[in-house]
C-alpha atoms as a PDB file:
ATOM      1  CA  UNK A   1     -30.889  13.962  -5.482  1.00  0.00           C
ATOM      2  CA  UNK A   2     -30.737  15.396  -9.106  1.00  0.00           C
ATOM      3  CA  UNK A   3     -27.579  16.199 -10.669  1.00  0.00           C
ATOM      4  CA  UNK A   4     -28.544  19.824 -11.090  1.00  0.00           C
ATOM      5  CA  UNK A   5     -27.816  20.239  -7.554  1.00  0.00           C
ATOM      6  CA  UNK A   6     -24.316  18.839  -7.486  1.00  0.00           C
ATOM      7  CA  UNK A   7     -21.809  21.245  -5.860  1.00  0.00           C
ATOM      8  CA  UNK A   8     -19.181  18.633  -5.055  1.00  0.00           C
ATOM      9  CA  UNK A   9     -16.792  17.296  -7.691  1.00  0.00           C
ATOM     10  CA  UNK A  10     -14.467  14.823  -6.397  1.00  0.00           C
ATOM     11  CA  UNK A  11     -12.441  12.888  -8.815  1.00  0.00           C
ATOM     12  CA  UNK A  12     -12.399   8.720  -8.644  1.00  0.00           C
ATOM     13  CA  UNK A  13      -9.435   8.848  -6.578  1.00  0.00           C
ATOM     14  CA  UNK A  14      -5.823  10.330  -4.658  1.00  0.00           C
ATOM     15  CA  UNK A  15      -2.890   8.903  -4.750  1.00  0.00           C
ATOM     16  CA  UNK A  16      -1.073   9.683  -1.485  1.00  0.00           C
ATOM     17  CA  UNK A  17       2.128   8.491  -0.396  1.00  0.00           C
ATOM     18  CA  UNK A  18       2.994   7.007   3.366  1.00  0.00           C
ATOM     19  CA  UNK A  19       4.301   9.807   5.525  1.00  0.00           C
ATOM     20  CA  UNK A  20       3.168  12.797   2.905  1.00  0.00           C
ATOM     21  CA  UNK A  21       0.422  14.827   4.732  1.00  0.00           C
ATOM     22  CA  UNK A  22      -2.668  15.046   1.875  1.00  0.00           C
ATOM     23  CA  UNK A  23      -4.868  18.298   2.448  1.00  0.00           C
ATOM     24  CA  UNK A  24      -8.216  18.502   0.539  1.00  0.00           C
ATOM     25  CA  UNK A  25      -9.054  21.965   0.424  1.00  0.00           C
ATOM     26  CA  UNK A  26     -13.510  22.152   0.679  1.00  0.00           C
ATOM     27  CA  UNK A  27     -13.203  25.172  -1.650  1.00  0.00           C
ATOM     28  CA  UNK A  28     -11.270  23.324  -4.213  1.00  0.00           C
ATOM     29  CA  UNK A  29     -14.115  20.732  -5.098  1.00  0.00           C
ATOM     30  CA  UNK A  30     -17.485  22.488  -4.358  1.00  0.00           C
ATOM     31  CA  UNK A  31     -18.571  24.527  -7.179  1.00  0.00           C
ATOM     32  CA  UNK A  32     -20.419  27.334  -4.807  1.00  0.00           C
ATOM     33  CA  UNK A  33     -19.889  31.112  -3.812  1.00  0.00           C
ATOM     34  CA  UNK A  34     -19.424  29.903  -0.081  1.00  0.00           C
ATOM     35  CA  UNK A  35     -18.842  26.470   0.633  1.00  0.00           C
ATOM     36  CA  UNK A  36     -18.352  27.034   4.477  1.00  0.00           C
ATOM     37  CA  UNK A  37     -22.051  28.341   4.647  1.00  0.00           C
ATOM     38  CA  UNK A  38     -22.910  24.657   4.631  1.00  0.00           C
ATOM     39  CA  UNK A  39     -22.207  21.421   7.079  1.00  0.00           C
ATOM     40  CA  UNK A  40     -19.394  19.507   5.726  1.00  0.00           C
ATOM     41  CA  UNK A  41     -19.426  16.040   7.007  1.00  0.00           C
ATOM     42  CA  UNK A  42     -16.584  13.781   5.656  1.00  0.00           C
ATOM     43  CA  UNK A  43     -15.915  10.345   6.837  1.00  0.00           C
ATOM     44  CA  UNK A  44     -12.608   8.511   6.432  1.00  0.00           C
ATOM     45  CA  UNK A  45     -10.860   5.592   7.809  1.00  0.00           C
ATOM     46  CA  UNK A  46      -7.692   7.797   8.501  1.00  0.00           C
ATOM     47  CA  UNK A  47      -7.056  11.746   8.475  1.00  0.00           C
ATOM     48  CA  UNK A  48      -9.292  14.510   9.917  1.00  0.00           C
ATOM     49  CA  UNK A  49     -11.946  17.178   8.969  1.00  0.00           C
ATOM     50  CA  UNK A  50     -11.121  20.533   9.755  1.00  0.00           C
ATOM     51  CA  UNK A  51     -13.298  23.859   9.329  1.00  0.00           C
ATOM     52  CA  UNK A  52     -11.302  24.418   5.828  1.00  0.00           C
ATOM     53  CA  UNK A  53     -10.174  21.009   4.578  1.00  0.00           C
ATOM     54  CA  UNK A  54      -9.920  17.056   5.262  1.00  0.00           C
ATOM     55  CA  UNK A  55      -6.073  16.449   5.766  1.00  0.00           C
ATOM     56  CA  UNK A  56      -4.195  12.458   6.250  1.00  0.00           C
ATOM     57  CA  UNK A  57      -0.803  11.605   6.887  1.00  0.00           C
ATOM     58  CA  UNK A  58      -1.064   8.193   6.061  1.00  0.00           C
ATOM     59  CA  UNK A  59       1.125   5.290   7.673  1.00  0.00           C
ATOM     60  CA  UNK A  60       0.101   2.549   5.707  1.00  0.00           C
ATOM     61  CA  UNK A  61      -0.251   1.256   2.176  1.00  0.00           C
ATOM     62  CA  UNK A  62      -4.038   0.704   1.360  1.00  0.00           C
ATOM     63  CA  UNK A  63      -7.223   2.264  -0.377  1.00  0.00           C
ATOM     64  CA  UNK A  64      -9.266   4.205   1.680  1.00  0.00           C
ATOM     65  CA  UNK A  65     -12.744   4.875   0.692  1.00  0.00           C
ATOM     66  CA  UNK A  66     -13.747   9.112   1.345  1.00  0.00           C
ATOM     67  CA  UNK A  67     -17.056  10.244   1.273  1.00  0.00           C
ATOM     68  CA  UNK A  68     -18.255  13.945   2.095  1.00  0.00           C
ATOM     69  CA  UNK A  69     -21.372  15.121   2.841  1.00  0.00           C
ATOM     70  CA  UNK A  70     -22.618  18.294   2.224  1.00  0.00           C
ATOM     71  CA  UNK A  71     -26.075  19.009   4.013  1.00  0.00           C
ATOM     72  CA  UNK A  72     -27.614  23.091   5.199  1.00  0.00           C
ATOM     73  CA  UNK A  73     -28.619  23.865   8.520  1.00  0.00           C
ATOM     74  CA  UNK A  74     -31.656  21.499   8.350  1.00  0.00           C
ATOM     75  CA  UNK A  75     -29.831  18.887   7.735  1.00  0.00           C
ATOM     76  CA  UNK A  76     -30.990  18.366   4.645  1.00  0.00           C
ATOM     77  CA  UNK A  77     -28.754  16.705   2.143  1.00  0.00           C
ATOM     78  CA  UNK A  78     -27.493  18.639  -0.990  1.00  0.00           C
ATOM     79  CA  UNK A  79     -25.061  16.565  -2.127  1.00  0.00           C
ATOM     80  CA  UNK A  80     -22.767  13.652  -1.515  1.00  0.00           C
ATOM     81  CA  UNK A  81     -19.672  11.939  -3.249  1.00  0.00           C
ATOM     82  CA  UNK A  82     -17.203   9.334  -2.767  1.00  0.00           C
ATOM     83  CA  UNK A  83     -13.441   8.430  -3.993  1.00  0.00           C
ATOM     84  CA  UNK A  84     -10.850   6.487  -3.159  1.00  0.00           C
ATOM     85  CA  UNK A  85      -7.706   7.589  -1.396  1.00  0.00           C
ATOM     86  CA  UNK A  86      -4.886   5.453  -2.835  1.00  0.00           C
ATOM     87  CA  UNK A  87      -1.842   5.410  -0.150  1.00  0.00           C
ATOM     88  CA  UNK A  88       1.441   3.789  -1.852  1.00  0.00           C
ATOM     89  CA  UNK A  89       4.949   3.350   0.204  1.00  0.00           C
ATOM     90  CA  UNK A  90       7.667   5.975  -0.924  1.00  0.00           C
ATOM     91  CA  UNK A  91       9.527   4.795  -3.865  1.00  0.00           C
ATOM     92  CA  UNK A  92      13.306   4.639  -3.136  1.00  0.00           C
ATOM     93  CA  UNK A  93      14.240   5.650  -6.863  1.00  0.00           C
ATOM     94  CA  UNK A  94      12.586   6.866  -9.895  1.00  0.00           C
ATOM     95  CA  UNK A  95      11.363   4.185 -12.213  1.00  0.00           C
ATOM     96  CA  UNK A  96      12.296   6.058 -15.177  1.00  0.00           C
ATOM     97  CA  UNK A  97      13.572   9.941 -15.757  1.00  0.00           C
ATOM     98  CA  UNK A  98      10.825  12.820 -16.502  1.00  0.00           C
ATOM     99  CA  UNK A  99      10.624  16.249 -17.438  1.00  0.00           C
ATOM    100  CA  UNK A 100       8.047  18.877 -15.894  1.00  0.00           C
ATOM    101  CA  UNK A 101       6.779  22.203 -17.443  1.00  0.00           C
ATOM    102  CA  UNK A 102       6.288  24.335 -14.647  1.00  0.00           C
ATOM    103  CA  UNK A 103       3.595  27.031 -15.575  1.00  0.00           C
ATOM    104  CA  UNK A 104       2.007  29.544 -13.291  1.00  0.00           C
ATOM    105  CA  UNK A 105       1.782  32.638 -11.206  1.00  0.00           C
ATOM    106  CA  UNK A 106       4.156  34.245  -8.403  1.00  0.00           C
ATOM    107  CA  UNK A 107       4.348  30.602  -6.865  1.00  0.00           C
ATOM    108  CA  UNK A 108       5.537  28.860  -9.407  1.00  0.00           C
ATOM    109  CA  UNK A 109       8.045  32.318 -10.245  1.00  0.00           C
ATOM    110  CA  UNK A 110       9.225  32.001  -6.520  1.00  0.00           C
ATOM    111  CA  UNK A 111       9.699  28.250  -6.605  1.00  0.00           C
ATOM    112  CA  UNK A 112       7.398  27.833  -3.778  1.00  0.00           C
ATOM    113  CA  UNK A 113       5.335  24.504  -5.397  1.00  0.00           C
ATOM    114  CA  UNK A 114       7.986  24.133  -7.829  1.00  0.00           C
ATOM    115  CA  UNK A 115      10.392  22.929  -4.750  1.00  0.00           C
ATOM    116  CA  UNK A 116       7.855  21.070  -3.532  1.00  0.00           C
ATOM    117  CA  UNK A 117       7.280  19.019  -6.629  1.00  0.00           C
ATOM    118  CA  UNK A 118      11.348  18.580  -7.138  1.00  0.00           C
ATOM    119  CA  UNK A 119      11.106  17.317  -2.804  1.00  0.00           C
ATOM    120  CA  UNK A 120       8.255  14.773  -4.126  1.00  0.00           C
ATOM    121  CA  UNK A 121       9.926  13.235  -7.654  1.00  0.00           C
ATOM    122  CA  UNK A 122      13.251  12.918  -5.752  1.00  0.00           C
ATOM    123  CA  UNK A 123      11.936  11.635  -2.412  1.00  0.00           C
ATOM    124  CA  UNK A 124      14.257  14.392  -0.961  1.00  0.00           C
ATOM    125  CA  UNK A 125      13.734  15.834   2.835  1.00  0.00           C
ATOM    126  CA  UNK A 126      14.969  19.332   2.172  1.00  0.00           C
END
């Protein structure tokens, strides 16, 4: 396979956190106009592919290797690519205190990831 046909970028790895659901959008790491007009095969020891994305809500600390195959409707392969998903137990405090920049469009104006991100650093349920 020559690297002019990559259309998957995945990085090394995720780091995912016990009881956090992960969701790995297919759109966000193919470089393509369409990326559902090819067969998305991903293989995992935990989660589960969906039509859109690969999601996990792990329950236990480990590495997990991912790899996702991207093939057309001859089953030909056009690309293939691995990383690691990193699961880590929730942290019951901060190790030390940070400060975040939040930058962005009408999400980050409307504190919709924002709140998220606050819920994650602080290990809060609300």
């Amino acid at each position: 396979m020559s690297t002019t046909n990559r259309i998957l970028h995945l990085p090394e790895k995720y780091d995912l956190v016990v009881g956090d659901t992960f969701e790995l959008f297919y759109k966000g790491v193919m470089l393509c106009k369409d990326p559902y007009a090819y067969n998305i095969l991903v293989n995992c020891g935990i989660g589960k592919a969906w039509g859109r994305k690969f999601e996990a809500v792990p329950t236990a600390e480990g590495v997990y290797p991912l790899t996702i195959t991207v093939s057309d409707d001859f089953g030909n392969v056009i690309d293939k690519a691995n990383a690691n998903l990193v699961v880590k137990k929730k942290m019951t405090s901060p190790e030390r205190e940070i400060n975040v920049l939040c930058i962005g469009d009408s999400l980050t104006c409307g504190g919709i990831w924002v709140d998220e991100v606050y819920r994650r650093l602080t290990k809060t349920t609300d």
